[in-house]
Structures are given as C-alpha cells and as structure tokens.
Protein backbone atom coordinates (compact mmCIF):
# COMPACT_ATOMS: atom_id res chain seq x y z
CA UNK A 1 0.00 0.00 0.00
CA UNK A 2 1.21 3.76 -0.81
CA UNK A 3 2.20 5.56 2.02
CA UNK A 4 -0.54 7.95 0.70
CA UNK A 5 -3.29 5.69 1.01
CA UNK A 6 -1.90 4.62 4.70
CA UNK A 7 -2.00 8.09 5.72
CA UNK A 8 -5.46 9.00 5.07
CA UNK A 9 -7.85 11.37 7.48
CA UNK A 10 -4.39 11.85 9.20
CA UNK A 11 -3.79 15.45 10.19
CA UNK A 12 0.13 15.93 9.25
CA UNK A 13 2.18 18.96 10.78
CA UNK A 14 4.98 18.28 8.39
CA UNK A 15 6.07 16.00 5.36
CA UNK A 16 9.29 14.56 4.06
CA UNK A 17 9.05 10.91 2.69
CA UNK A 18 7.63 10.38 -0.41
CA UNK A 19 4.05 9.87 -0.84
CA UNK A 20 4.30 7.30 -3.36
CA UNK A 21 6.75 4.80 -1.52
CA UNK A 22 5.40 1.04 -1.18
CA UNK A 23 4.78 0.40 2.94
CA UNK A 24 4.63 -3.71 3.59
CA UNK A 25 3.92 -2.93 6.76
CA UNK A 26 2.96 -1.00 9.90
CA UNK A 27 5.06 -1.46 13.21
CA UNK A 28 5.53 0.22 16.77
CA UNK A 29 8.15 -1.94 18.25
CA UNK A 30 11.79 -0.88 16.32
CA UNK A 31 13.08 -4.22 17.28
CA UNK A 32 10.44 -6.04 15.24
CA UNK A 33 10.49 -3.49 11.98
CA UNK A 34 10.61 -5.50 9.00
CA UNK A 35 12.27 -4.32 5.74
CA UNK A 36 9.36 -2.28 4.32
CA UNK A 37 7.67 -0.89 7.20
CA UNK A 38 6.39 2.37 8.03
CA UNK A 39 7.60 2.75 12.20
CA UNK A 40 5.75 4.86 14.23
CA UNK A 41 7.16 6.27 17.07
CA UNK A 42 4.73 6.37 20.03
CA UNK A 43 5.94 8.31 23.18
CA UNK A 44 4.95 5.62 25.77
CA UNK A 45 5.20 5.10 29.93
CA UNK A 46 8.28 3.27 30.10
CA UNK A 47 9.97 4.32 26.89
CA UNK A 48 10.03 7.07 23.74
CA UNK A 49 9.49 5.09 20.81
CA UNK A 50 11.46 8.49 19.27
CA UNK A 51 14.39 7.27 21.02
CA UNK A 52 14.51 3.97 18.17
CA UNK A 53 13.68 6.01 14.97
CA UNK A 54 17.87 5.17 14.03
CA UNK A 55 17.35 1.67 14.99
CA UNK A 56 13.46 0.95 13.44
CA UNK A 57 15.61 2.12 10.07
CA UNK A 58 18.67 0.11 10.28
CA UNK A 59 16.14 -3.15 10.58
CA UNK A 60 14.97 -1.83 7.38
CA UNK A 61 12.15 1.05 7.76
CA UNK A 62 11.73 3.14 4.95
CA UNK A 63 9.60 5.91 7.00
CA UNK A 64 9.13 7.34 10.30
CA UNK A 65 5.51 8.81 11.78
CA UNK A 66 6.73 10.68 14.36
CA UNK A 67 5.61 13.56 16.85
CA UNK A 68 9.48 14.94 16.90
CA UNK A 69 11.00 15.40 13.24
CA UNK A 70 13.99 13.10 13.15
CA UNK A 71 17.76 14.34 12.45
CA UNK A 72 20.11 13.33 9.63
CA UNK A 73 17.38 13.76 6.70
CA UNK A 74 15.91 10.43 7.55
CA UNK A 75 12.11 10.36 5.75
CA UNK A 76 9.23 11.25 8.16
CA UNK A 77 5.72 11.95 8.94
CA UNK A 78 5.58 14.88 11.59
CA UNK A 79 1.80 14.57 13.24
CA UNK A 80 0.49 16.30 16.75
CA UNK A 81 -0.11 12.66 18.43
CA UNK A 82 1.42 10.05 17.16
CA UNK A 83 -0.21 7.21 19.35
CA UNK A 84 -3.57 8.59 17.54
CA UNK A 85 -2.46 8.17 14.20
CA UNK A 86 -1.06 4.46 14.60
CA UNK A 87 -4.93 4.15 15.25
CA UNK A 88 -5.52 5.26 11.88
CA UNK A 89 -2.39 4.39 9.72
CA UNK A 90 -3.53 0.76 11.48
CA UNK A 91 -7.07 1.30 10.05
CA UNK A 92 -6.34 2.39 7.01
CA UNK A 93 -3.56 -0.53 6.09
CA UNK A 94 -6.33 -3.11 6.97
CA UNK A 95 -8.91 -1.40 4.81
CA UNK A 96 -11.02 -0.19 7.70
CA UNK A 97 -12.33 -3.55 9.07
CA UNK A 98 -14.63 -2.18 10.98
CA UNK A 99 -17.10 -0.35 8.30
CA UNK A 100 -17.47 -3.97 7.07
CA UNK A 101 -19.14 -5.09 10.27
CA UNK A 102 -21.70 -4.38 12.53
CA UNK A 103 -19.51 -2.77 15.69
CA UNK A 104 -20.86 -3.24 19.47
CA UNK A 105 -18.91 -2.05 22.38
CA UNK A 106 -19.13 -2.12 25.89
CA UNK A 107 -17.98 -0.19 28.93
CA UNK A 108 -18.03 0.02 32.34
CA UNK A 109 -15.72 -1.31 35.78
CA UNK A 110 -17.94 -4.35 35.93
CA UNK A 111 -19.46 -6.75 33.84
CA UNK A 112 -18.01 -6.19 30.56
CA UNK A 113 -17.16 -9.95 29.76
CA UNK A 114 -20.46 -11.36 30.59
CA UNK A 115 -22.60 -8.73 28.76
CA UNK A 116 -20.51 -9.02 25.60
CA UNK A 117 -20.63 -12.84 26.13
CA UNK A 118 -24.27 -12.82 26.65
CA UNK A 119 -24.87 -10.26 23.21
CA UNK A 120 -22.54 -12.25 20.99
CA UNK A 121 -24.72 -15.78 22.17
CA UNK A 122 -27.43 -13.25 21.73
CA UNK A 123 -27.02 -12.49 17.68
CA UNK A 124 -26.14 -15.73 17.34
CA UNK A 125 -29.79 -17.32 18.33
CA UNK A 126 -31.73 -14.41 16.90
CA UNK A 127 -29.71 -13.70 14.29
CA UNK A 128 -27.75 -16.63 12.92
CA UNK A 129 -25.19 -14.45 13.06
CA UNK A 130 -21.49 -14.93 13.09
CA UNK A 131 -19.90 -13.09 15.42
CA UNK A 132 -16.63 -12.00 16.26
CA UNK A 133 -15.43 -11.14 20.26
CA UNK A 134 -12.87 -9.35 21.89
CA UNK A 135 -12.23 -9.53 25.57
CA UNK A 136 -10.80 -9.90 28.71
CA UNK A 137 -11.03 -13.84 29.07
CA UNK A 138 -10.58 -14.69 24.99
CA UNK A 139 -10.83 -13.24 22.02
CA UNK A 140 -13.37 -15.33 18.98
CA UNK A 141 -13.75 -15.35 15.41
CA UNK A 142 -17.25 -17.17 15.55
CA UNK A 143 -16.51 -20.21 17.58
CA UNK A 144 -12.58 -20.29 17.10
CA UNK A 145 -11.38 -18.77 20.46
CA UNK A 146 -8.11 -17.01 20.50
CA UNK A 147 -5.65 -16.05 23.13
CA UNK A 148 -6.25 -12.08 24.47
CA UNK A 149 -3.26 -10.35 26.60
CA UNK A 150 -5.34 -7.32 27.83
CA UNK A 151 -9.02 -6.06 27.89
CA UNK A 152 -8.72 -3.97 24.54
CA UNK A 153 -5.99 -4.68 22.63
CA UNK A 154 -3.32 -1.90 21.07
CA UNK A 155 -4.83 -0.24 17.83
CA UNK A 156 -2.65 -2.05 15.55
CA UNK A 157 -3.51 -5.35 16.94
CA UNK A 158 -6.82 -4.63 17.11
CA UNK A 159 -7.40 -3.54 13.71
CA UNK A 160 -5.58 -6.76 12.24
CA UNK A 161 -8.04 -9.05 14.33
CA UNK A 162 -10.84 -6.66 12.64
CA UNK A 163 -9.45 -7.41 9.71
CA UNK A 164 -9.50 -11.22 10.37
CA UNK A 165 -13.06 -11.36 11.63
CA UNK A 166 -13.83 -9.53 8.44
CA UNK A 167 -12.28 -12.43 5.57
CA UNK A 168 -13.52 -14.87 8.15
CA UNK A 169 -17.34 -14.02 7.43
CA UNK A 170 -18.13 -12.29 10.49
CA UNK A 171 -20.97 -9.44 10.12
CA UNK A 172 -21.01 -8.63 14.03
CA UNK A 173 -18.52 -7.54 16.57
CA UNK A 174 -18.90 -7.56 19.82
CA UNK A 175 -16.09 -6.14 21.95
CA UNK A 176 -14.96 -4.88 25.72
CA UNK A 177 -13.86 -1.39 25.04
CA UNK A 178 -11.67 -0.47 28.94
CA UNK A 179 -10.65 3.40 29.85
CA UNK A 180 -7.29 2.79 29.27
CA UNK A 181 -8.38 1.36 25.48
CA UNK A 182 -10.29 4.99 25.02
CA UNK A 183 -7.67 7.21 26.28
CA UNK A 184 -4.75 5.93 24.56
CA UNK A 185 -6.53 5.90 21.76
CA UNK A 186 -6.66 2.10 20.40
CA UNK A 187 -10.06 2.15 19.01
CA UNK A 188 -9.78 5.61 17.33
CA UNK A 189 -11.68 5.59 13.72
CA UNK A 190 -13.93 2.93 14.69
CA UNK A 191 -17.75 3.94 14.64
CA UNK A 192 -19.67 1.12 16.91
CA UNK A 193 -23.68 0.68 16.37
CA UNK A 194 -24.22 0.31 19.36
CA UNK A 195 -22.29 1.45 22.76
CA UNK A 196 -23.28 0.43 26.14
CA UNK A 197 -22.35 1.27 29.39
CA UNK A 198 -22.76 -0.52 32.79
CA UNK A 199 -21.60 1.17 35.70
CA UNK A 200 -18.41 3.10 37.22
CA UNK A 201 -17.15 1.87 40.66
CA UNK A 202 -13.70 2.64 41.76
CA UNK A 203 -10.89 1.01 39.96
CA UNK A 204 -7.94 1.70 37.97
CA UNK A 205 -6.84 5.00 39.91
CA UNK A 206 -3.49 4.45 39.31
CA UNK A 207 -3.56 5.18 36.00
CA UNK A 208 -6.38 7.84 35.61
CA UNK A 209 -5.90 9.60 39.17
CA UNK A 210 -9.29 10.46 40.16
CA UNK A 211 -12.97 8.93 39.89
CA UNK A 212 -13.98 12.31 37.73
CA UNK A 213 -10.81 11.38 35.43
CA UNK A 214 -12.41 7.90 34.86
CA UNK A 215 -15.65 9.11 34.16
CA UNK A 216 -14.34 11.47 31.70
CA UNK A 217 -12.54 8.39 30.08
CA UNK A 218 -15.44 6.16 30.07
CA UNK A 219 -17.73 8.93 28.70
CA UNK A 220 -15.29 9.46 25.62
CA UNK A 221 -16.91 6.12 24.17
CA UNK A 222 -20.04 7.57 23.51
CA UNK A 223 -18.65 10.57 20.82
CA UNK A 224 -17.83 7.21 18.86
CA UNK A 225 -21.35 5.73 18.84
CA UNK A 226 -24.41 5.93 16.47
CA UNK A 227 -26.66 4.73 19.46
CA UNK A 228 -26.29 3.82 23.38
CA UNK A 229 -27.74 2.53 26.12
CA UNK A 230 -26.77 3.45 30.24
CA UNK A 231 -27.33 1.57 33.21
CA UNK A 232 -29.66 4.54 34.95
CA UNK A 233 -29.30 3.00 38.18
CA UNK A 234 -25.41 3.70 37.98
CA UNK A 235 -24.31 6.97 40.10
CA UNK A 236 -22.47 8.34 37.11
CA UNK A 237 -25.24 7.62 34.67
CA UNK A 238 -26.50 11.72 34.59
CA UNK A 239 -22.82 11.91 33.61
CA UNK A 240 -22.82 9.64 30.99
CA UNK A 241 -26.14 10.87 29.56
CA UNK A 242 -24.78 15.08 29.58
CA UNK A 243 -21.99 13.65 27.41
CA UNK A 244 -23.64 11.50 24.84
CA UNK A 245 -23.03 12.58 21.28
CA UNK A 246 -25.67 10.09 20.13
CA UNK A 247 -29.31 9.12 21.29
CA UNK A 248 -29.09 6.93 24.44
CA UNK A 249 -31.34 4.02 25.57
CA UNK A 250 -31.34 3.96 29.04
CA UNK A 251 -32.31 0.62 31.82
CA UNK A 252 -33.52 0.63 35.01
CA UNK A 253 -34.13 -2.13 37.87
CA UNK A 254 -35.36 0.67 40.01
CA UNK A 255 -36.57 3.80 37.99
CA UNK A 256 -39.48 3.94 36.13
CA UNK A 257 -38.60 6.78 33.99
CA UNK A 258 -36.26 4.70 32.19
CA UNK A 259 -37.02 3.27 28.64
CA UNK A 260 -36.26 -0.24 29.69
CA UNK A 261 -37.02 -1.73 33.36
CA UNK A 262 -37.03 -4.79 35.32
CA UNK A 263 -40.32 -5.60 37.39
CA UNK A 264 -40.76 -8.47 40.05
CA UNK A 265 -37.35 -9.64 40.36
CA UNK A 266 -36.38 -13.39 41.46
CA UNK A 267 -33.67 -13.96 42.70
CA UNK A 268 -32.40 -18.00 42.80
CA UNK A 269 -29.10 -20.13 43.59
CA UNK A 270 -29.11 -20.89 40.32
CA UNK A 271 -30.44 -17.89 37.77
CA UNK A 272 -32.63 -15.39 37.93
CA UNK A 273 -35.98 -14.22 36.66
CA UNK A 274 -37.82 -10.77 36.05
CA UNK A 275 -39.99 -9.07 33.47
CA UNK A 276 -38.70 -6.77 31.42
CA UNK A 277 -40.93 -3.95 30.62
CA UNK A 278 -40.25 -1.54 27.73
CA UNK A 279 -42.91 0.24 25.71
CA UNK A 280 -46.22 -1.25 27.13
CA UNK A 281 -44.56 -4.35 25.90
CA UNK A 282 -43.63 -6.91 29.35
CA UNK A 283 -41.58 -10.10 28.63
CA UNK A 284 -40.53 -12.80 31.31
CA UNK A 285 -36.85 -13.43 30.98
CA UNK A 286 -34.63 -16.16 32.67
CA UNK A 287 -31.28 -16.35 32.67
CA UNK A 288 -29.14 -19.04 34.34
CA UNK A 289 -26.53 -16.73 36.23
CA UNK A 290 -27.43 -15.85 39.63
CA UNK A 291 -27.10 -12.94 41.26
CA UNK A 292 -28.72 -9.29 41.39
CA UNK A 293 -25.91 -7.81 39.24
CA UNK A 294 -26.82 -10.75 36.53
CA UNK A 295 -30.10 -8.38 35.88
CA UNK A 296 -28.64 -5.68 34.92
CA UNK A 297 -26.24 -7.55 32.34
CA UNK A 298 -29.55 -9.48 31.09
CA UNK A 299 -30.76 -5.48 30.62
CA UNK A 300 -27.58 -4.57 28.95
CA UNK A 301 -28.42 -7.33 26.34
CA UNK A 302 -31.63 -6.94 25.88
CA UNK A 303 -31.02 -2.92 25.53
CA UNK A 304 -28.61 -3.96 23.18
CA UNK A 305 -31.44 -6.04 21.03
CA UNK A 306 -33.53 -3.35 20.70
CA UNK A 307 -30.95 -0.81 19.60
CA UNK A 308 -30.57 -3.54 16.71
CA UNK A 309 -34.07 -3.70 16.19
CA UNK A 310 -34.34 -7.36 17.67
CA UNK A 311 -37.67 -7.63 20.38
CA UNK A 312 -37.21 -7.58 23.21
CA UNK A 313 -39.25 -11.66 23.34
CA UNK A 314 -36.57 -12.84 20.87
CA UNK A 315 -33.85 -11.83 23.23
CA UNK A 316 -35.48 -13.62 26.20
CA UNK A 317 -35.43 -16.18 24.17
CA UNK A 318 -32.06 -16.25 23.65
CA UNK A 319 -31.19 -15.30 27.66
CA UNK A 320 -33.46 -18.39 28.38
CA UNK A 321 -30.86 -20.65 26.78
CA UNK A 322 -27.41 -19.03 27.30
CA UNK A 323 -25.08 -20.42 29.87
CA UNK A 324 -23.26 -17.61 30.91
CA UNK A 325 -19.46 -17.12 31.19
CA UNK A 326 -16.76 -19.90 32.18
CA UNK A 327 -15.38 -18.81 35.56
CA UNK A 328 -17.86 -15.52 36.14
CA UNK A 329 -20.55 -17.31 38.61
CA UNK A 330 -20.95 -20.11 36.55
CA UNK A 331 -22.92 -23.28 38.29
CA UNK A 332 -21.39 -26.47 37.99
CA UNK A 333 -23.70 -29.44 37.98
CA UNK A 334 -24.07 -30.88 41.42
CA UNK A 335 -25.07 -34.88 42.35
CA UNK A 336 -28.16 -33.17 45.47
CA UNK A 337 -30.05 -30.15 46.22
CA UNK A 338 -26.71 -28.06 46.65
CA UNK A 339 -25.24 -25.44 44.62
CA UNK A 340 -21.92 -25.21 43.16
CA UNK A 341 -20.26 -22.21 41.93
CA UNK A 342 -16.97 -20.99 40.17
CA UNK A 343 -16.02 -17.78 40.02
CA UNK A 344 -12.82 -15.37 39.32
CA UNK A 345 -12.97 -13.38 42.56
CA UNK A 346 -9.33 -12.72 43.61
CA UNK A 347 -9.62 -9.59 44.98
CA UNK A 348 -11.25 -8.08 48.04
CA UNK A 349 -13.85 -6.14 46.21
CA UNK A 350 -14.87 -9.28 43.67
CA UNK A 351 -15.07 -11.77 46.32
CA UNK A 352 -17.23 -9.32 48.44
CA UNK A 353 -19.76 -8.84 45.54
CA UNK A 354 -20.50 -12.51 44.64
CA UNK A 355 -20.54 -13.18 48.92
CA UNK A 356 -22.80 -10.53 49.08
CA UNK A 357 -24.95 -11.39 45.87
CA UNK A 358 -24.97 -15.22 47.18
CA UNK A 359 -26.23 -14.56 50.64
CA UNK A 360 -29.41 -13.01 49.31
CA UNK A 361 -30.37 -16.15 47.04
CA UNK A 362 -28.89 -19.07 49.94
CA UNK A 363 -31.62 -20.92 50.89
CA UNK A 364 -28.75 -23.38 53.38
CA UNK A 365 -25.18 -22.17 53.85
CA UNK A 366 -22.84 -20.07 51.79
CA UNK A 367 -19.98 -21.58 51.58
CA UNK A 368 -16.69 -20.01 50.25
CA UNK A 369 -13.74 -21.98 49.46
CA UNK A 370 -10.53 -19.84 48.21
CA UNK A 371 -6.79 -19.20 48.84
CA UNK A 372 -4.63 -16.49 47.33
CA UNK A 373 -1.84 -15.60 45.16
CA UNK A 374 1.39 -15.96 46.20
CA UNK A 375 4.12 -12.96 44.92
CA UNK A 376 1.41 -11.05 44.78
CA UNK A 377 -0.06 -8.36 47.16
CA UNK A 378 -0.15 -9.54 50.40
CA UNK A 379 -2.00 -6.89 51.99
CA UNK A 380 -5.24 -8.29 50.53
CA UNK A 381 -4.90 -11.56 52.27
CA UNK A 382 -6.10 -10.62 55.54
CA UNK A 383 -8.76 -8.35 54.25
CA UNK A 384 -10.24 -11.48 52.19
CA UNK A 385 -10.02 -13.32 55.14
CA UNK A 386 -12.02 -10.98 56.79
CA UNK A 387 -14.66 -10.13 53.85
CA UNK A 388 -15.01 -14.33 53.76
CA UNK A 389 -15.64 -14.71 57.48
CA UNK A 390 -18.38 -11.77 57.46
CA UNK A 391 -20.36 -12.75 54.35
CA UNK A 392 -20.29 -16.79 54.40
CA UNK A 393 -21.11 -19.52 56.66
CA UNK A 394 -18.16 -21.59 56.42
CA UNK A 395 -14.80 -21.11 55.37
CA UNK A 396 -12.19 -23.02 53.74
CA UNK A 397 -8.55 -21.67 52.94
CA UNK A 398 -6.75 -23.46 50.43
CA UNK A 399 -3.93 -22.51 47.62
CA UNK A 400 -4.86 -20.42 44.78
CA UNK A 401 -1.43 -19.94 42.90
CA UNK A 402 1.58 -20.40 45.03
CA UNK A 403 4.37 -19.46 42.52
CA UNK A 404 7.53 -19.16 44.65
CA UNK A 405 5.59 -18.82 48.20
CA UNK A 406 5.07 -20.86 51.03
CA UNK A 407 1.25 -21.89 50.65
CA UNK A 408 1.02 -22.23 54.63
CA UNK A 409 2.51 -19.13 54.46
CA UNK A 410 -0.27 -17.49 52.37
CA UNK A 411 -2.58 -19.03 54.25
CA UNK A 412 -1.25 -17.63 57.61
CA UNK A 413 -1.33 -14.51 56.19
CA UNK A 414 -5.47 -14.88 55.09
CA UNK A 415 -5.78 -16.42 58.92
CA UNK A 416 -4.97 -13.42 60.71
CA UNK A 417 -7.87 -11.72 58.78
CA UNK A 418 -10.18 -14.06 60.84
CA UNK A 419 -9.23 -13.89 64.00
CA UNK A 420 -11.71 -11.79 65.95
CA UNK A 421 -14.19 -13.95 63.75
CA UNK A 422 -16.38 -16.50 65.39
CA UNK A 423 -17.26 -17.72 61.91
CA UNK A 424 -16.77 -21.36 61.66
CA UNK A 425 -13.79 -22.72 59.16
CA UNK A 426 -11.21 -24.93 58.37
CA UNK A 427 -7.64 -25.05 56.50
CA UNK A 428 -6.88 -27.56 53.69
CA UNK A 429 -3.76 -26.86 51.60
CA UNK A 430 -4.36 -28.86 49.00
CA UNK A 431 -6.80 -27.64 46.71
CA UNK A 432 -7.93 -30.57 45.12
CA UNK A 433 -8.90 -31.95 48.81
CA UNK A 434 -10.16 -28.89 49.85
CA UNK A 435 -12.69 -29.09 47.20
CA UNK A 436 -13.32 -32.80 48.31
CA UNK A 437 -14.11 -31.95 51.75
CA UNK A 438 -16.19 -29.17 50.85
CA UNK A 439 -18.72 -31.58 48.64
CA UNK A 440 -18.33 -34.31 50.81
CA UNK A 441 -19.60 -32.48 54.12
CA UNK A 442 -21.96 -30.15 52.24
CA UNK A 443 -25.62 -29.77 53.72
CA UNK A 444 -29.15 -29.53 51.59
CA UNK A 445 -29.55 -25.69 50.79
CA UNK A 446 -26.13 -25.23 50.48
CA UNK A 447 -24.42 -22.57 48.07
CA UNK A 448 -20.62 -23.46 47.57
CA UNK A 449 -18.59 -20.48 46.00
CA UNK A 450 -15.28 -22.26 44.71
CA UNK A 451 -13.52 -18.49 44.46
CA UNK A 452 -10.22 -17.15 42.67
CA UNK A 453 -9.37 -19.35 39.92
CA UNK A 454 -12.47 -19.12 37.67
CA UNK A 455 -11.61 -19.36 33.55
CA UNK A 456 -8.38 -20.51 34.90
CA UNK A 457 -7.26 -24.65 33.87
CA UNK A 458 -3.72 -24.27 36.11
CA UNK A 459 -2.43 -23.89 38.93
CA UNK A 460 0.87 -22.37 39.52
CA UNK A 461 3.33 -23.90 41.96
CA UNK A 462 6.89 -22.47 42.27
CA UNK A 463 7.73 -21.25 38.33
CA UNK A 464 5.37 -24.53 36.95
CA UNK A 465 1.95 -24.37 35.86
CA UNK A 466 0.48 -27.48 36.40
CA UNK A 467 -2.99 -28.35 34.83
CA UNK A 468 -5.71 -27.83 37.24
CA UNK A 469 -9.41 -27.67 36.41
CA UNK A 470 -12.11 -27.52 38.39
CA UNK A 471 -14.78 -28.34 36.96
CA UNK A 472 -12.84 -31.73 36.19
CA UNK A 473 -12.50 -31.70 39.75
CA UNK A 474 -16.10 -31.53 40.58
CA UNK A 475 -16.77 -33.96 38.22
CA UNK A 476 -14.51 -36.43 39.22
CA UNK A 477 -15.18 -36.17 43.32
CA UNK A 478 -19.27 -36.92 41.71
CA UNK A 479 -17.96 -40.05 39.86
CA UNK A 480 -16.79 -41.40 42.78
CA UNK A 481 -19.41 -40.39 45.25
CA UNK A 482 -21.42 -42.16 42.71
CA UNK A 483 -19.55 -45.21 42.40
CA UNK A 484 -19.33 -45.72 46.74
C-alpha cells in the first residue's frame, strides 16, 4: 500500500518521505520493523518510541511517523499525536475492518465480559449471526477462540483481528472497550452501532488519578457511537447521559422513567428471573446466572437487542438458553439439592460482591472456598479473610497460585484476617482436597462459592503451571461419590 493511502484522514504537521513509496507494513516496536515498514514512534510510559527512529531504520524502515522530526534527513511523517495516528495508519492498512461489520462495544468497571458474552450468544440465536469477540477472558472469530493479553488490545492489533473477523465471514462484533483502550486511543476511527455502558465503581486509579478522570474516560466512548444505552441505576449515569453525542437508551431495575425496566425480580441459587418492561410491551426473561448484578447484564443485552431492532421476546429467548461465562458465577452441575459455583474473585472487592450477591439467594449455607496468590499483594490476604468470614457460613482456605511462596505461608497470612471472627472454618492446603471436603460435608440448601481461579485450567506452583481444572474436579469427586 502507498504511504498515501496509509496516511489517510491523518492530520500531518509536516512532510518529508515520499508519498508514493510502497509500505509492507505497519510497526511500533523498532526491534520487530521489518524491511518495508512504516515505524511509528509512540511516546509511551516506560519508553520514547522516538528514542529507536535510528534503529526501526537500520532493521529496514523506509519511514518514520513521528511527533518529533527526526535528524540526519531520515524520511518522516511529523503529526500532533502520534499514538492517535497508529490508530488510523492501522485502520487504514487493513482497509477499515470495521465499516465492514456491525460494531458493538461495551464499557463500564464491571461486567463487561459477561454482557458481551451474553450479546454475541445473543445475535447468534436471533440472528444466525457470526460473530466476532474481543475480551478480557478470549478473544473469537465465531466459535474459534483465541488467546487475548489485555481487555482492549493496542490499535494495531486490534485492527488486524478486525481485519480477520472480516475475511472470516463475520458481520457482528462484539467487543470490551476499557478506559485505558479509550484514552490511549486504540479504538480511534472505529464507529460502533451500538455502545453500552454498565456502571463506574472505583478502579484503575493508578492510571487515571481520580474517579472524575475515569468518568471522563469512560464517557469518551459515547462521541464514537451511532446509538447507546446506560445503566440509569449507575451513580455516574446523569454523567454519561450530559456527554452523549448520540441518542441513548437507558435501563432501570429501580426507575421507572427509564425506557427499559425490570419488574418483580427473582432472585435464585441458580439464575434469575424478572420481566422486562419496555414500551407497554412486558416479557418474562430467565437467565441461568445468579445474582442481582446478573439483571442488569440481562438489561444490557436486551437494551442492546432493541438498539438492533431485535424484540425484546426474541432476546429472552435467547437469555433463556445461554449459559453464561466460564469462571464468572458459573454453576457447575451438582449430584443433590446443593449449589456449586466458580467464580474469578481474587480480589477483596470481587469476592465481596459474589458473597454478598450469594447470601441473598442461599436458601442453606454459603460456603466459600478460596486461597490467594502468592508474589502477589499480600495486603489483601487478611482483608479477604475478613470479607469471607463476614459474608459466608463456612470457610475453607486453600492454595490459589503459590508461585515461589510458602502456601502455609499465604494461608497464615489470610488467617490473621479471621481472628476476631467466630465464623466457623477450616484449612486444607491442598486444593484438590479442599474441594473434596467441601462436597463431601456439604448440607441440603447449600451454596458453595469455589472463588479465585475461575476461567483458569492451572495452577501455579513455584515457576510450573500445572494443569488444574475444576470443573474436572467436581466432576470427578461426583464419579466417585457415585460409584461408593
């Protein structure tokens, strides 16, 4: 492609390469520039990518997009934000992907991967749709899952996986968009359908400062969006709404004012169940993820459906036979009248939210079984340990990933979270016995929350990772309770 072509809707401050060169490529990363490429030098946290214009040429760059002109006469592209523009050089060498596909993005602190998860099984009932997803736990080209390294990945990545889901047939994208994703500018020059966001709780301070920062971040999503839809129960939904370039949708479980709201909630161990009301029109809609917070991402999807013109009874038909997300409360078939769950809760907050969600639907116990990282921070352990203790019934402490550490030593550190607690509990090391005991003494009513390792199939002990499944786990400690 002529650098020309690559450089299209790209505001240039100064030009001295010529516009007709060949580029075979686009790179970021001087010590992977291929002979060919165009390098753009992004000014990052850690490093200047100006600092490698001399090296991104000796490995055979024929042009630099910079934000500093280069010396020695070397051929460049002077722009005003260079981490911008790799957005759209990116774009433009993959013959913007995006316009070829239906684009859907969501936003929010929580419960991005299950609302896109839910919206992509969504299209595909209703639909027949093949659908391509980018996330936090995977990334998929219709059924073909693919490895993902962060929520939203860099804009040149991003924009090649477009480009994939594109030649691989797929018509609709449905994709986490984080803060960090909108401020650094990775999905600049894509125009989604349909944006939706679910709520703003504290998180990620370290990068954007302040709460108000993070708003602002979040609300930059919407100036990219034909339509939207806002969780109106959400504290910073007035927010949201003030900055909307587009016409916004907006759901409720508690306001009536809102275009699309939730009536005579059920909550169960095992799903839940409401009505969703929208236009004088009321459907009944089950899905099989408990917990409150599971409402609101059934709203998100079903707010999503109507943006697209789907009814709102076609997408409870679809919530009626999705199965959630692997690892994000997902039951796990049990051999009695108890509940098992696994879920990703590693941190304080996470493991307080599903406790908390749990206790409301328990009709026995809650029971939490988890353990924590180890070379990670251990000023979380104690506060877990405390959090577990107030919110379940029973505790168990086990390993979650050792790496290097002494698991009793991990575990110590959880115990002294506990000990002004009268709550009952009891200390198995071993995970894989831990989760034994905890099915093997279980009572009828019982909810047991299996808590930390979620999507994960390992478990890491010293530098190894050693396969480690749990739902295998489950499975097999059934086979044998069957078999006694």
């Amino acid at each position: 492609m002529k650098l020309k072509d690559i450089l299209k809707d790209i505001e240039i401050i100064e030009f001295c390469a010529d516009p007709e060169m060949e580029i075979g490529g686009i790179c970021y990363d001087s010590r992977h520039v291929k002979t060919g490429d165009l390098f753009v030098a992004v000014s990052g946290f850690e490093t200047d990518g100006h600092k490698y214009i001399n090296s991104a040429f000796e490995n055979g760059a024929v042009a630099v997009l910079c934000q500093k002109a280069p010396d020695g006469g070397l051929p460049y592209v002077q722009v005003k934000d260079s981490r911008y523009a790799l957005a759209i050089v990116s774009k433009n060498f993959f013959r913007s992907p995006s316009s070829e596909m239906v684009m859907i993005g969501v936003t929010g602190t929580n419960g991005k991967t299950t609302t896109t998860t839910l919206i992509k099984h969504m299209l595909e009932h209703c639909l027949n749709a093949k659908v391509g997803l980018v996330g936090t736990n995977e990334n998929m080209i219709g059924y073909t899952a693919l490895p993902a390294e962060r929520t939203t990945p860099e804009s040149y990545e991003l924009q090649k996986l477009l480009r994939e889901m594109a030649d691989a047939g797929c018509t609709h994208v449905v994709m986490e968009v984080s803060s960090h994703s909108l401020v650094l500018s990775r999905v600049a020059g894509i125009t989604f359908q349909v944006g939706i966001f679910t709520n703003l709780t504290q998180d990620h301070l370290d990068f954007h400062r302040t709460m108000e920062e993070y708003a602002k971040a979040k609300a930059l999503f919407f100036r990219q969006c034909e339509k939207g839809a806002v969780n109106l129960d959400d504290q910073w939904a007035e927010y949201m709404l003030r900055e909307a370039k587009c016409p916004v949708l907006t759901y409720s479980t508690e306001k009536n004012e809102a275009t699309l709201v939730a009536k005579d909630i059920r909550l169960y161990a095992g799903e839940v169940k409401f009505c969703a009301l929208t236009t004088g029109v009321l459907e009944r809609v089950r899905l099989g993820v408990p917990g409150r917070f599971s409402v609101y991402n059934a709203l998100a999807v079903i707010a999503c459906g109507l943006l697209l013109g789907i009814s709102s009874g076609r997408v409870a038909e679809a919530l009626s036979a999705a199965k959630g997300v692997k690892g994000r409360v997902e039951v796990v078939p049990t051999d009695g009248d108890y509940t098992i769950l696994i879920d990703y809760a590693h941190t304080p907050d996470a493991l307080e939210n599903v406790l908390k969600s749990m206790k409301e639907v328990s009709p026995g116990r809650l029971v939490v079984l988890f353990g924590c990282g180890g070379d990670r921070d251990r000023t979380k352990r104690p506060i877990m340990g405390k959090i577990a203790a107030e919110y379940a019934d029973f505790v168990i402490i086990t390993s979650d990933n050792p790496r290097t550490e002494d698991p009793l030593g991990i575990i110590a550190d959880i115990m002294s979270g506990l000990e002004d607690s009268k709550t009952p509990r009891t200390i198995i090391e071993n995970r894989r016995e831990a989760i034994a005991y905890a099915i093997n003494n279980h009572r009828p009513g019982d909810i047991i929350i299996l808590a930390g390792k979620g999507h994960e199939t390992y478990q890491i002990i010293g530098k190894t990772k050693h396969h480690m499944d749990e739902r295998e786990i489950v499975a097999e400690i059934l086979e044998k309770r069957k078999n006694q």
